[in-house]
C-alpha atoms as a PDB file:
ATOM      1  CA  UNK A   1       3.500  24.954  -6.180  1.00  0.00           C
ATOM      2  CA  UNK A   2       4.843  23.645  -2.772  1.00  0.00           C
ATOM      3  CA  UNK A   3       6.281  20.407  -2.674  1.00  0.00           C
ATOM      4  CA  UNK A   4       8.800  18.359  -0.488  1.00  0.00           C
ATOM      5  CA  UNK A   5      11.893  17.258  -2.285  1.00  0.00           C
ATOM      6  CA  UNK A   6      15.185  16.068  -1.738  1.00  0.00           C
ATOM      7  CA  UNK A   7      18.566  17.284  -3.494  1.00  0.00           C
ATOM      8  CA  UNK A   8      20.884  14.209  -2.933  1.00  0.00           C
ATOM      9  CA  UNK A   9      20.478  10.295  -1.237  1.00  0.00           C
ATOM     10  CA  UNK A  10      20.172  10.738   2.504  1.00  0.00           C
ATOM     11  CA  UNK A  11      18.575  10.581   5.591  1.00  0.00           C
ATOM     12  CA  UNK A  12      15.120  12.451   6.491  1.00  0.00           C
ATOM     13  CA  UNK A  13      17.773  15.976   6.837  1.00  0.00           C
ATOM     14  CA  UNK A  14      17.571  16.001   2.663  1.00  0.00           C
ATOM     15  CA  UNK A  15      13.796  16.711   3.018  1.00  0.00           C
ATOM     16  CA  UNK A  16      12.790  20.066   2.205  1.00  0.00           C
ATOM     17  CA  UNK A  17       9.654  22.187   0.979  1.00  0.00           C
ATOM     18  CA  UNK A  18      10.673  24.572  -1.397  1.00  0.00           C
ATOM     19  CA  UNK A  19       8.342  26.469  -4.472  1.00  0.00           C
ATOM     20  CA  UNK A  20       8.673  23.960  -7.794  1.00  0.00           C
ATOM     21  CA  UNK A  21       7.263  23.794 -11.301  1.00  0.00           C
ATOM     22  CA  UNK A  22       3.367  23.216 -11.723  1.00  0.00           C
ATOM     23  CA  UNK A  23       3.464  19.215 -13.447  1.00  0.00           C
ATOM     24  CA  UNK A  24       1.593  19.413 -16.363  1.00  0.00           C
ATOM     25  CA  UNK A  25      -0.253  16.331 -17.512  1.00  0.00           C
ATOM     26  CA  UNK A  26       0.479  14.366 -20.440  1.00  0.00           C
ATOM     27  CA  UNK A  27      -2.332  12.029 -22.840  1.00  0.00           C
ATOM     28  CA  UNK A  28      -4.348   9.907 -20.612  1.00  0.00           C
ATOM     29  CA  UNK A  29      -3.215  11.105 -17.387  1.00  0.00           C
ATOM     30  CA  UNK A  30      -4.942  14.222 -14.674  1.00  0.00           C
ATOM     31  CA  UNK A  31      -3.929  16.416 -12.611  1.00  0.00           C
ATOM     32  CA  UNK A  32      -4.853  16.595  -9.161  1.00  0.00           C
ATOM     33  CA  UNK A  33      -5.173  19.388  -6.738  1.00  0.00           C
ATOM     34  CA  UNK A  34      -3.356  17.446  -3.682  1.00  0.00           C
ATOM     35  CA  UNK A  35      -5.343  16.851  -0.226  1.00  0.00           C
ATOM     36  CA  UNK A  36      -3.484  14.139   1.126  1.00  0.00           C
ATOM     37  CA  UNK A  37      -0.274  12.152   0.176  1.00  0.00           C
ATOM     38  CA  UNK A  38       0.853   8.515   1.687  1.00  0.00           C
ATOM     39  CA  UNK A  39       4.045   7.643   3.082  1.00  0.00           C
ATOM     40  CA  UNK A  40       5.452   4.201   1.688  1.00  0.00           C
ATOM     41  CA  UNK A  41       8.329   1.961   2.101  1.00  0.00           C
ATOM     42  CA  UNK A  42       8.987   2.678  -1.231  1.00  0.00           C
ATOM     43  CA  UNK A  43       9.501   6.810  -0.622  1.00  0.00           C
ATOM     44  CA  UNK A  44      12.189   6.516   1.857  1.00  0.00           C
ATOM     45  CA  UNK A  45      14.258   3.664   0.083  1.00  0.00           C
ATOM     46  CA  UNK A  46      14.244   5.970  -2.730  1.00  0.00           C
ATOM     47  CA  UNK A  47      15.283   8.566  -0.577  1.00  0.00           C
ATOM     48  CA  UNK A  48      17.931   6.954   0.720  1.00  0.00           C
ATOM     49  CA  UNK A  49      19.556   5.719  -2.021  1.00  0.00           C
ATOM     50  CA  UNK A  50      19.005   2.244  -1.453  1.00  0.00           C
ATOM     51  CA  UNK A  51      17.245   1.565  -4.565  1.00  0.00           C
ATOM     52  CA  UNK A  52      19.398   3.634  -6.707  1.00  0.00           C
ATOM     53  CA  UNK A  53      20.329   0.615  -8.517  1.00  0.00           C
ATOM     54  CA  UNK A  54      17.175  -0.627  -9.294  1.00  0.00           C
ATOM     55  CA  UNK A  55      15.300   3.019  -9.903  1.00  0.00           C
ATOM     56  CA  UNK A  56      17.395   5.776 -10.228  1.00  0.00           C
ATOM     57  CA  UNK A  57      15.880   8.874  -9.673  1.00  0.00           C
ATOM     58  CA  UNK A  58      17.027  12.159 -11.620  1.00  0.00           C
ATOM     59  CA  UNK A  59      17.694  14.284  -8.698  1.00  0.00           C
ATOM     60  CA  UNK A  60      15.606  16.608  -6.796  1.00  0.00           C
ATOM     61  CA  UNK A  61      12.987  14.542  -6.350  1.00  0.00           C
ATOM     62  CA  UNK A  62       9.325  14.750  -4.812  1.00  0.00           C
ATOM     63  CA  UNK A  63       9.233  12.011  -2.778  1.00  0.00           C
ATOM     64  CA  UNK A  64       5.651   9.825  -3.268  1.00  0.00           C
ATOM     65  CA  UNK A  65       3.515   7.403  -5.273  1.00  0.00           C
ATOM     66  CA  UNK A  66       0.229   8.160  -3.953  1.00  0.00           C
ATOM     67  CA  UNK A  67      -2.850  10.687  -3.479  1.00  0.00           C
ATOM     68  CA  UNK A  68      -6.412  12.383  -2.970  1.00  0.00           C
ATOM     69  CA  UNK A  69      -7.524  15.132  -4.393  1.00  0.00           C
ATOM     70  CA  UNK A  70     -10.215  16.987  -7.075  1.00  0.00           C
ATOM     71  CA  UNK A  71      -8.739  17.326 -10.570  1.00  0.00           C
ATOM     72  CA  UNK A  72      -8.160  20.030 -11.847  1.00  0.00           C
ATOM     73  CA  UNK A  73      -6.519  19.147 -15.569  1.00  0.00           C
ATOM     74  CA  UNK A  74      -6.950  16.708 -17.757  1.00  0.00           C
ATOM     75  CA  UNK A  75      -5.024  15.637 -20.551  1.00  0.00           C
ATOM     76  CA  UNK A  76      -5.846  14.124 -23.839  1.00  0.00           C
ATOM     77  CA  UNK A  77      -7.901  11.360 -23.968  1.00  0.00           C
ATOM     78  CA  UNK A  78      -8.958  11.254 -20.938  1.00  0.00           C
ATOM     79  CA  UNK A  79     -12.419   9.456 -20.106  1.00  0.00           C
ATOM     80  CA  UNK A  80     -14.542   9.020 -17.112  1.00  0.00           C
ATOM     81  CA  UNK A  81     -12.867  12.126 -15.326  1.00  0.00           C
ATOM     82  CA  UNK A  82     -14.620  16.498 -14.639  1.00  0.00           C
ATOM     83  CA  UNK A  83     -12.533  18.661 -13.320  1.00  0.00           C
ATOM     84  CA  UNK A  84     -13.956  18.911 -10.122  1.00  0.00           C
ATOM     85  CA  UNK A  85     -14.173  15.472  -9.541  1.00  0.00           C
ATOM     86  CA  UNK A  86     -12.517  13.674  -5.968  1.00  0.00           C
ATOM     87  CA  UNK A  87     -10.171  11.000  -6.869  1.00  0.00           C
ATOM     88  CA  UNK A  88      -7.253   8.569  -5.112  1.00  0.00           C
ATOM     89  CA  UNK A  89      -4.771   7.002  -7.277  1.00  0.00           C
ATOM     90  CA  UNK A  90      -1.559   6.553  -8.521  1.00  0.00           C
ATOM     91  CA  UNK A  91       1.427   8.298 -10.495  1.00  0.00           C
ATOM     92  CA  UNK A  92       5.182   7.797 -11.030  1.00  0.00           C
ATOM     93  CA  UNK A  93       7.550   6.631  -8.559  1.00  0.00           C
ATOM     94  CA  UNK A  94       8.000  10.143  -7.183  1.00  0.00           C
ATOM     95  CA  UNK A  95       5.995  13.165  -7.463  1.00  0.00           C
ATOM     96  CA  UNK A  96       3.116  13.082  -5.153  1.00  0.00           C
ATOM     97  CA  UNK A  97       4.177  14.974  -1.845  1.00  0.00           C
ATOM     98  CA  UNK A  98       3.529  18.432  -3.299  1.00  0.00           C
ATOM     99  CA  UNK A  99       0.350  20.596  -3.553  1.00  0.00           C
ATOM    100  CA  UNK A 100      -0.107  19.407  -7.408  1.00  0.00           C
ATOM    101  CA  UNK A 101       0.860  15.825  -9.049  1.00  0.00           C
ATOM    102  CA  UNK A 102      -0.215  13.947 -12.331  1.00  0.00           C
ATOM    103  CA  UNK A 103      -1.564  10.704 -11.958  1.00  0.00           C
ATOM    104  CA  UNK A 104      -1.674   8.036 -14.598  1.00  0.00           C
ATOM    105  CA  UNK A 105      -4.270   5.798 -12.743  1.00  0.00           C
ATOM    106  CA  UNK A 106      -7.079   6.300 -10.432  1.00  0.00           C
ATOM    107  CA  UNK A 107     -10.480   5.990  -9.088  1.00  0.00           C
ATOM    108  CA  UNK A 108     -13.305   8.355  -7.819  1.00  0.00           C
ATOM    109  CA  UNK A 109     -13.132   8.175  -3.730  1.00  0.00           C
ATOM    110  CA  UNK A 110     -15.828   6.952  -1.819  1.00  0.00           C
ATOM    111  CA  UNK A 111     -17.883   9.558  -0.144  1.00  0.00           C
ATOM    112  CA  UNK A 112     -17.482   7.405   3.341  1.00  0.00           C
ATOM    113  CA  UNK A 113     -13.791   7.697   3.489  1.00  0.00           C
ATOM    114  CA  UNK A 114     -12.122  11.214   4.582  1.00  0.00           C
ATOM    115  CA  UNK A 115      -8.967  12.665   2.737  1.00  0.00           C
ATOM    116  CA  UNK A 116      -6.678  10.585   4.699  1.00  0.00           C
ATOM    117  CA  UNK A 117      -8.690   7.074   4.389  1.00  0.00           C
ATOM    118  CA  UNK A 118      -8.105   7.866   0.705  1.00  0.00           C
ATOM    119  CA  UNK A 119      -4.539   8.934   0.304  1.00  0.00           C
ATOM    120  CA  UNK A 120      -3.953   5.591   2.131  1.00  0.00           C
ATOM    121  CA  UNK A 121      -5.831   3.215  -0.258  1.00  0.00           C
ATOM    122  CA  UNK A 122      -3.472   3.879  -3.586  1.00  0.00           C
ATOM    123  CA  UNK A 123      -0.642   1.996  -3.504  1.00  0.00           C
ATOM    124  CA  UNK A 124      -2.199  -0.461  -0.086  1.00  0.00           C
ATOM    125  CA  UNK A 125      -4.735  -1.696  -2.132  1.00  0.00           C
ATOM    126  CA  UNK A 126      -3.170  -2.312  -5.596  1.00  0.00           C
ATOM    127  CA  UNK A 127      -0.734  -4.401  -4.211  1.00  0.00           C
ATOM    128  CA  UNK A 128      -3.037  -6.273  -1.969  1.00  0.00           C
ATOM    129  CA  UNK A 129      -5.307  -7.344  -4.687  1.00  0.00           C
ATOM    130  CA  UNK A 130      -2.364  -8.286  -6.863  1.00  0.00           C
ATOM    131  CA  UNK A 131      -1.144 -10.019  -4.309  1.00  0.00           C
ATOM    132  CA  UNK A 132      -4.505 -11.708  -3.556  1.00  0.00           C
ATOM    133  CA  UNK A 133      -5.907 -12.424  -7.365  1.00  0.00           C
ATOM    134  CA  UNK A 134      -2.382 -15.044  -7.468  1.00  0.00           C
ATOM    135  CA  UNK A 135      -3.858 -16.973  -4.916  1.00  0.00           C
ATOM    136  CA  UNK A 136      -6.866 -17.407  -6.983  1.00  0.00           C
ATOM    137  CA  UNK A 137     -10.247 -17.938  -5.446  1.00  0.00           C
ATOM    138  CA  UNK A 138     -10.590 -17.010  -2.062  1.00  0.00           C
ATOM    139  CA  UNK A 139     -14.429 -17.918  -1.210  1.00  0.00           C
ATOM    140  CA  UNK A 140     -14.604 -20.739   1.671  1.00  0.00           C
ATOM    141  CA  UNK A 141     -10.671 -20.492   1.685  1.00  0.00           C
ATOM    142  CA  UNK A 142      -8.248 -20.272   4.953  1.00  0.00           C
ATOM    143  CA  UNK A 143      -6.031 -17.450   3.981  1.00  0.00           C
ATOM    144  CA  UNK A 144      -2.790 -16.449   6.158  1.00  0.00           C
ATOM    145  CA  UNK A 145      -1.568 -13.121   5.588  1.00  0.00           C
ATOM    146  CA  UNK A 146       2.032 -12.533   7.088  1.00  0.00           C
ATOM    147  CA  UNK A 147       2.529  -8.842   8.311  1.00  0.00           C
ATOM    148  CA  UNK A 148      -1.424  -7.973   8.567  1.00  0.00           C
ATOM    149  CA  UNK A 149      -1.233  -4.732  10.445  1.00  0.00           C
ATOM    150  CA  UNK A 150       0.541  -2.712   8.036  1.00  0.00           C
ATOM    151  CA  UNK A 151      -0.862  -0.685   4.969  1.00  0.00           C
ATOM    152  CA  UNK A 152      -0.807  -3.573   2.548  1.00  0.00           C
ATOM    153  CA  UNK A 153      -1.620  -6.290   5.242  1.00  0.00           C
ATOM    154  CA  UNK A 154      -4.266  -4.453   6.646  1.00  0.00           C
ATOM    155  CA  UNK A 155      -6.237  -3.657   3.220  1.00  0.00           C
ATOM    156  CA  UNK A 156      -5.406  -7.442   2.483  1.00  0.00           C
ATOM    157  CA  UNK A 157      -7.143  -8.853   5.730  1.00  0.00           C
ATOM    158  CA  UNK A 158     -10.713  -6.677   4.743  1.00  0.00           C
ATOM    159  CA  UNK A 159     -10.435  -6.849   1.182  1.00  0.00           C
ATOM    160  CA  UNK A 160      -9.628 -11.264   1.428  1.00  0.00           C
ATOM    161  CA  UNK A 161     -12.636 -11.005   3.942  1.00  0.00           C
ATOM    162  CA  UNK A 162     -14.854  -9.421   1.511  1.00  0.00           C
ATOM    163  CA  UNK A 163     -14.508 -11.721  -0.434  1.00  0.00           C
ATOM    164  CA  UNK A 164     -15.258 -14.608   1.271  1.00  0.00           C
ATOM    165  CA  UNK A 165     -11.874 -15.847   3.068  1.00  0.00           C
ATOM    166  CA  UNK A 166     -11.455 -17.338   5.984  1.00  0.00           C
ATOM    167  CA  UNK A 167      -8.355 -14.418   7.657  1.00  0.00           C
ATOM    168  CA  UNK A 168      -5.401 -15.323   9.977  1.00  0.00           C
ATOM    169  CA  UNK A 169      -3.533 -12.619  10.640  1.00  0.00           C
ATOM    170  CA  UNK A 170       0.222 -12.397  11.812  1.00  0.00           C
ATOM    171  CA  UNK A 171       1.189  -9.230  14.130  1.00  0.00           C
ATOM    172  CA  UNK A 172       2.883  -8.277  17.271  1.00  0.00           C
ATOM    173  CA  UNK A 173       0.608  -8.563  20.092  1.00  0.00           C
ATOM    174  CA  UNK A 174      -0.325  -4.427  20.710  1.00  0.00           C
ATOM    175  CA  UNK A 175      -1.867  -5.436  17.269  1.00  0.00           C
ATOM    176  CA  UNK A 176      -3.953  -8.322  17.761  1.00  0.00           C
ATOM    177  CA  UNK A 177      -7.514  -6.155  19.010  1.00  0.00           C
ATOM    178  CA  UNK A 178      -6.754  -4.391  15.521  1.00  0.00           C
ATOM    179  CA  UNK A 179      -6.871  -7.101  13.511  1.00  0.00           C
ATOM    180  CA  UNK A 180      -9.692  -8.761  15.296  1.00  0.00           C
ATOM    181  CA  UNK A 181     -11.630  -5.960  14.448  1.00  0.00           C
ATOM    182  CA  UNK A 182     -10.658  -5.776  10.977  1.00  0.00           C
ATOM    183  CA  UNK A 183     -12.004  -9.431  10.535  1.00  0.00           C
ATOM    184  CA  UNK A 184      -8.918 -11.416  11.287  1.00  0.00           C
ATOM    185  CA  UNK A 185      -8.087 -14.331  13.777  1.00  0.00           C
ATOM    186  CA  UNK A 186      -5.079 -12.670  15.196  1.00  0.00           C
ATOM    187  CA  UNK A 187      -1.434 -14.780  15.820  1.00  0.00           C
ATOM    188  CA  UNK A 188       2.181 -13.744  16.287  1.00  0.00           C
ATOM    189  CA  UNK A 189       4.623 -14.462  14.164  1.00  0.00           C
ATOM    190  CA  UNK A 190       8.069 -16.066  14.442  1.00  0.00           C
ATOM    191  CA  UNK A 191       9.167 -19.633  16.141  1.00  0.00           C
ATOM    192  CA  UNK A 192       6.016 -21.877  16.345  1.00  0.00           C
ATOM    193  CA  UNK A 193       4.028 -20.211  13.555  1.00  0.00           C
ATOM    194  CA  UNK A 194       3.049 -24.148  12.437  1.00  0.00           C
ATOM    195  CA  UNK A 195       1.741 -25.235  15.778  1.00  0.00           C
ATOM    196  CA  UNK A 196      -0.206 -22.069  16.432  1.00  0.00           C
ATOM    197  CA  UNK A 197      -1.732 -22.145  13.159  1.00  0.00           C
ATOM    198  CA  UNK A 198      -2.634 -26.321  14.102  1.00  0.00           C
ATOM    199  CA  UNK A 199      -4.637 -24.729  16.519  1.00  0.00           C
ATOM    200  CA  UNK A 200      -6.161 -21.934  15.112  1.00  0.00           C
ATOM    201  CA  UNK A 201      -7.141 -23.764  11.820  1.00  0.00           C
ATOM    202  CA  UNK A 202      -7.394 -27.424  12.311  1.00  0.00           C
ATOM    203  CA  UNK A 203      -8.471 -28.532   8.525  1.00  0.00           C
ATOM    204  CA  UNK A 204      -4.949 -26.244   7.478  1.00  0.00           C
ATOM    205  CA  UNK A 205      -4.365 -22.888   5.739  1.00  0.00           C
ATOM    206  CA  UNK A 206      -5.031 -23.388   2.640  1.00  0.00           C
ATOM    207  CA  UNK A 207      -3.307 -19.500   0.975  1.00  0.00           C
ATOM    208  CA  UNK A 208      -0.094 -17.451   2.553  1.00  0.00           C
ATOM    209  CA  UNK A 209       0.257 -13.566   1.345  1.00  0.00           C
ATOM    210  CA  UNK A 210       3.302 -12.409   2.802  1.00  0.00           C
ATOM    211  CA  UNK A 211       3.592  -8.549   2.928  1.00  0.00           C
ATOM    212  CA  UNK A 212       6.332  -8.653   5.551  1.00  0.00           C
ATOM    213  CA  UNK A 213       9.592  -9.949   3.933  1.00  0.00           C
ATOM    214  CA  UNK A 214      10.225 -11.322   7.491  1.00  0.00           C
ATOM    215  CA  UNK A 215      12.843 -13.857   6.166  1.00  0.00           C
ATOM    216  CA  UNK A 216       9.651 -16.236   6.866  1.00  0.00           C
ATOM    217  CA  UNK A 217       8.909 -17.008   3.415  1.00  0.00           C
ATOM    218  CA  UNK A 218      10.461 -20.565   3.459  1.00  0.00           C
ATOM    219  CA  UNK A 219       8.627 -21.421   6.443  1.00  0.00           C
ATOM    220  CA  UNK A 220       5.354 -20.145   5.195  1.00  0.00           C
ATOM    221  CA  UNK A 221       5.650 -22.281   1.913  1.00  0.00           C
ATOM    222  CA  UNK A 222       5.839 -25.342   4.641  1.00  0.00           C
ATOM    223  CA  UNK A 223       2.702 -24.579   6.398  1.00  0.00           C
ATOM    224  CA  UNK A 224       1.162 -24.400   2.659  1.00  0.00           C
ATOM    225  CA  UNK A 225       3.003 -27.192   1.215  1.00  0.00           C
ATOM    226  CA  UNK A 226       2.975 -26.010  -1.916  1.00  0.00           C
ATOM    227  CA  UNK A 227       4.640 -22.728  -3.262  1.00  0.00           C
ATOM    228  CA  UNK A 228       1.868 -22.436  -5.477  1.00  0.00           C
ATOM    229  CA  UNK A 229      -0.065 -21.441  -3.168  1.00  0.00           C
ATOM    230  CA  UNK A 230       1.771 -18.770  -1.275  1.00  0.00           C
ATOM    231  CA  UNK A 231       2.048 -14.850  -2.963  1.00  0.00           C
ATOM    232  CA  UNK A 232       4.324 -12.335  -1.562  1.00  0.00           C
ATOM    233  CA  UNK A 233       4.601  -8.823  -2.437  1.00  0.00           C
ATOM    234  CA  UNK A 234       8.058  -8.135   0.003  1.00  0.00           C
ATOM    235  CA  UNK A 235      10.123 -10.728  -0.432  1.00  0.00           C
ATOM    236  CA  UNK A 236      11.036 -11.167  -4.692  1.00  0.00           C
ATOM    237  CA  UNK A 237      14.138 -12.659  -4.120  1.00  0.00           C
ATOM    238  CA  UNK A 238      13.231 -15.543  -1.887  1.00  0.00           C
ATOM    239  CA  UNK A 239       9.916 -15.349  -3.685  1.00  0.00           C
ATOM    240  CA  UNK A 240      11.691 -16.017  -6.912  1.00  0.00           C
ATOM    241  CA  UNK A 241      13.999 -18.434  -5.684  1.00  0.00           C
ATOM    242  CA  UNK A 242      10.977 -20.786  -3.900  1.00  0.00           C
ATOM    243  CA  UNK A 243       9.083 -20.672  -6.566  1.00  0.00           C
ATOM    244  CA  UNK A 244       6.134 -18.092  -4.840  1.00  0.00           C
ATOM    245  CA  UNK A 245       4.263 -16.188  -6.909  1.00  0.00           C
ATOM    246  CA  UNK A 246       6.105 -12.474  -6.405  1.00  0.00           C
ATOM    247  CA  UNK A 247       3.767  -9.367  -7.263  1.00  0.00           C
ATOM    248  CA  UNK A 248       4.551  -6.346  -7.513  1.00  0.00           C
ATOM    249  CA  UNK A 249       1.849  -3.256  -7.535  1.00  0.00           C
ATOM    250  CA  UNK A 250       1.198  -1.978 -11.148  1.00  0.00           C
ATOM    251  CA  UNK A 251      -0.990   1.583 -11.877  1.00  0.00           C
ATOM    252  CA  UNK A 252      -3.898  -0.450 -12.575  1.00  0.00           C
ATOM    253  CA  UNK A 253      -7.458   1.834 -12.777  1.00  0.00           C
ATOM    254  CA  UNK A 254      -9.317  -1.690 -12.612  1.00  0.00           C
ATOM    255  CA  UNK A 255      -7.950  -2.757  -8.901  1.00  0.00           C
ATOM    256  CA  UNK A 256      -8.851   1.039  -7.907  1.00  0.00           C
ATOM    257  CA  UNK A 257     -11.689   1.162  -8.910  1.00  0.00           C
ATOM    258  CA  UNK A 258     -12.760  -2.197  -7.369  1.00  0.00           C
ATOM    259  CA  UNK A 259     -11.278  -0.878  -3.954  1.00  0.00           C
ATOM    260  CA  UNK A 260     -13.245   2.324  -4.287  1.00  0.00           C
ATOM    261  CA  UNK A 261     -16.460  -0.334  -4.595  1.00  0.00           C
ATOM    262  CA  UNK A 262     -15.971  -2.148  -1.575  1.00  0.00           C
ATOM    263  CA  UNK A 263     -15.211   1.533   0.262  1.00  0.00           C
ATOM    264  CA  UNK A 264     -18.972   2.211  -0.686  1.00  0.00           C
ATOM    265  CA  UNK A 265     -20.045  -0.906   0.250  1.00  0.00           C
ATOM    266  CA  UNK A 266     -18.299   0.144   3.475  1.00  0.00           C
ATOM    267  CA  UNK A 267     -16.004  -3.337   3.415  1.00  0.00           C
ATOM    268  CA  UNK A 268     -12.749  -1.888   3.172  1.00  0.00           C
ATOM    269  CA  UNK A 269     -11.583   1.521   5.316  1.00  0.00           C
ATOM    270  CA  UNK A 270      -8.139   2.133   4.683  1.00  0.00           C
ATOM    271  CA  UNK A 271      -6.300   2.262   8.138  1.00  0.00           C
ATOM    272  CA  UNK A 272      -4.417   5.368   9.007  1.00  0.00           C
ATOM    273  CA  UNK A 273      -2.024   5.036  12.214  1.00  0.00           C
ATOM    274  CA  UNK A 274      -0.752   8.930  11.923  1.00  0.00           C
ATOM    275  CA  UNK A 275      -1.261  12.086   9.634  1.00  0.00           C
ATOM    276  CA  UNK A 276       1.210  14.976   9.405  1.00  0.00           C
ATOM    277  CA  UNK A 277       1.360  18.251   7.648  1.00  0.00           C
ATOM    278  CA  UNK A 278       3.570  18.907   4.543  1.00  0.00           C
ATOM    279  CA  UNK A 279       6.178  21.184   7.024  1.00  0.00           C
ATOM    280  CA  UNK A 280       6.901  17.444   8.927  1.00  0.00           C
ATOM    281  CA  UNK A 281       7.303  15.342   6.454  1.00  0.00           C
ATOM    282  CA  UNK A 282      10.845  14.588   7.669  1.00  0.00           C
ATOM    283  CA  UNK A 283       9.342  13.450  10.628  1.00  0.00           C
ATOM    284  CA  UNK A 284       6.686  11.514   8.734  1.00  0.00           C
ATOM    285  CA  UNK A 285       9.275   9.616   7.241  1.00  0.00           C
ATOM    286  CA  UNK A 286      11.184   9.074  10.335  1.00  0.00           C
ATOM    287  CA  UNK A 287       8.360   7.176  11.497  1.00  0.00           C
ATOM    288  CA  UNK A 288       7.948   4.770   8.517  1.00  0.00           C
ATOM    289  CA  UNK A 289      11.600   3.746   8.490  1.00  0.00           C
ATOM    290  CA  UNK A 290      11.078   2.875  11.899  1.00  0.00           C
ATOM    291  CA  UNK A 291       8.386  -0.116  10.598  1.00  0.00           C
ATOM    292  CA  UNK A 292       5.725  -1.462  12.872  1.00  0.00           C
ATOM    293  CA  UNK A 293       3.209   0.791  11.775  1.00  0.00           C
ATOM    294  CA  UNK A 294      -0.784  -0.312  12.626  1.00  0.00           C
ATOM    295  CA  UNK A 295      -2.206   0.878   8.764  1.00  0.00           C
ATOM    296  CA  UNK A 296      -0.661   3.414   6.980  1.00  0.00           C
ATOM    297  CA  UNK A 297       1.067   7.161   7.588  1.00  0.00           C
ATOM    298  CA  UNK A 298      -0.394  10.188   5.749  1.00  0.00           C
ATOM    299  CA  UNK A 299       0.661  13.514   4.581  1.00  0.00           C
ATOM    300  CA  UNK A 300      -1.561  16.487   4.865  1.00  0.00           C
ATOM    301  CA  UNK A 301      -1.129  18.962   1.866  1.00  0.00           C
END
C-alpha cells in the first residue's frame, strides 16, 4: 500500500509516500480501506520529535490517529462490523495516513456527512465529549469553551449545544460569524475575558472547556470559581496543578458512536477548513503547525 511516513524527527521535509506493508488486523480490531485521514496536533508533535519522551515512536512511522473508510478485514471477534461497511474511527498513535490502517475503535458514518466531514470527527469528537461528560450535566447550563473554532472546539460548541447548553465561544474575530453559526455567542479571548463574559452572560458561566492551552487556564478557573468546574483537554500540566479536571481522548466505540447519532440527527457536522491529497501532506502539515485553523484539516487518500 501507499502511505506517508517519516524516517527520522523533523520538520514537514521527513514526509514521504513510499510503497509499505499491508497492516493486518489483530482480535477485535478492522481494517479499513482509507478515504480520508485527519491532520492533528498530535501527528506533527510526533513528527517532530517533541513528544519523543512521552511516546516514542519506533521509526518510520505513518503519521495519523484518524479515518473513513469501508472495511475490508476483520479480525477475531469482531461484532457489529461487514466488510463493506463505511466507518470513522480510531487506531494507534500512528498509522492512519496510508491507503490501508487498522482501527481498534469506531463507528458507522452518517450518510449526511461526506468523506472529509468524517475523517474529521475521530479524534475531534472523542475528546470533546470527554472533555464535556467532566463537566457533568450540561442542560440549562452556561458553558464557555476556550479555543471554539478549532477541531475539538468546534465539535464541542455543537455537540454542548445539542445537548442543551447555553455556548460562549472564544476565537479571533475572522472567526466569530463561524461560531455564531455553529450555535455559539462568539467573544475574543485574552485581557478582559471576565468583563466581556459580565456582559454576555449576566447570571455567570457556570462550565469552562479549554481546548486551547492558551496559558488562560488560571484565569478561566476565576471566571468559574471553582476548578471543579472547568475541564481542559490542552493544558494537563496547569490542569493538574489547578486542580481542573484534565482529559485526554481514549479509543472509545461508545463516544463514536454517540457522535455518529447526532451526525444523523444532523446536530453535529464536523468542520473542515482545508483537504489535501496524500502527495501534499507535507504541506498539510505545514498548515496545522501554523494553528489558527477554523475546524479541522483533512487528507485525501
Amino acid at each position: 500500500m501507499r502511505a506517508a511516513r517519516f524516517h527520522e524527527y523533523g520538520g514537514v521535509e521527513s514526509l514521504v509516500i513510499e510503497q509499505v506493508p499491508d497492516p493486518r488486523p489483530g482480535p477485535g480490531e478492522i481494517r479499513v480501506r482509507v478515504a480520508a485521514a485527519s491532520v492533528n496536533a498530535i501527528d506533527w508533535k510526533l513528527r517532530t520529535g517533541a513528544l519523543h519522551q512521552l511516546l516514542p515512536l519506533e521509526l518510520p512511522a505513518i503519521p495519523g490517529r484518524d479515518a473513513v473508510g469501508v472495511v475490508d478485514e476483520v479480525g477475531d471477534g469482531v461484532e457489529g462490523v461487514r466488510i463493506g461497511d463505511r466507518v470513522f474511527g480510531l487506531g494507534g498513535v500512528t498509522g492512519a495516513t496510508a491507503e490501508l490502517v487498522v482501527l481498534s475503535a469506531w463507528a458507522h458514518a452518517p450518510a449526511r456527512w461526506n468523506d472529509e466531514q468524517a475523517a474529521g470527527a475521530g479524534l475531534a469528537s472523542v475528546t470533546a465529549m470527554r472533555g464535556l461528560n467532566a463537566l457533568g450535566p450540561l442542560a440549562g447550563r452556561t458553558l464557555l469553551i476556550e479555543g471554539a473554532a478549532g477541531g475539538v472546539g468546534s465539535a464541542a460548541v455543537e455537540i454542548a449545544a445539542a445537548q442543551g447548553a447555553t455556548v460562549i465561544g472564544t476565537a479571533g474575530e475572522r472567526n466569530h460569524e463561524f461560531l455564531a453559526s455553529l450555535g455559539a455567542v462568539p467573544t475574543t479571548y485574552g485581557p478582559g475575558l471576565a468583563r466581556r463574559l459580565t456582559a454576555l452572560a449576566p447570571h455567570g458561566v457556570d462550565l469552562v472547556l479549554d481546548t486551547a492551552a492558551s496559558g488562560s487556564l488560571d484565569d478561566l478557573v476565576a471566571i468559574t470559581g471553582d476548578p471543579a468546574r472547568v475541564s481542559t483537554v490542552a493544558d494537563h500540566a496547569r490542569g493538574h496543578r489547578l486542580g481542573t479536571h484534565v482529559v485526554n481522548a481514549e479509543n472509545d466505540p461508545a463516544l463514536l458512536s454517540a457522535a455518529a447519532e447526532l451526525g444523523r440527527q444532523g446536530r453535529y457536522t464536523p468542520r473542515i477548513e482545508q483537504s489535501y491529497p496524500l502527495k501534499a501532506i507535507a504541506d498539510a502539515h505545514a498548515h496545522a503547525e501554523r494553528g489558527r485553523t477554523r475546524g479541522k484539516i483533512v487528507i485525501c487518500i
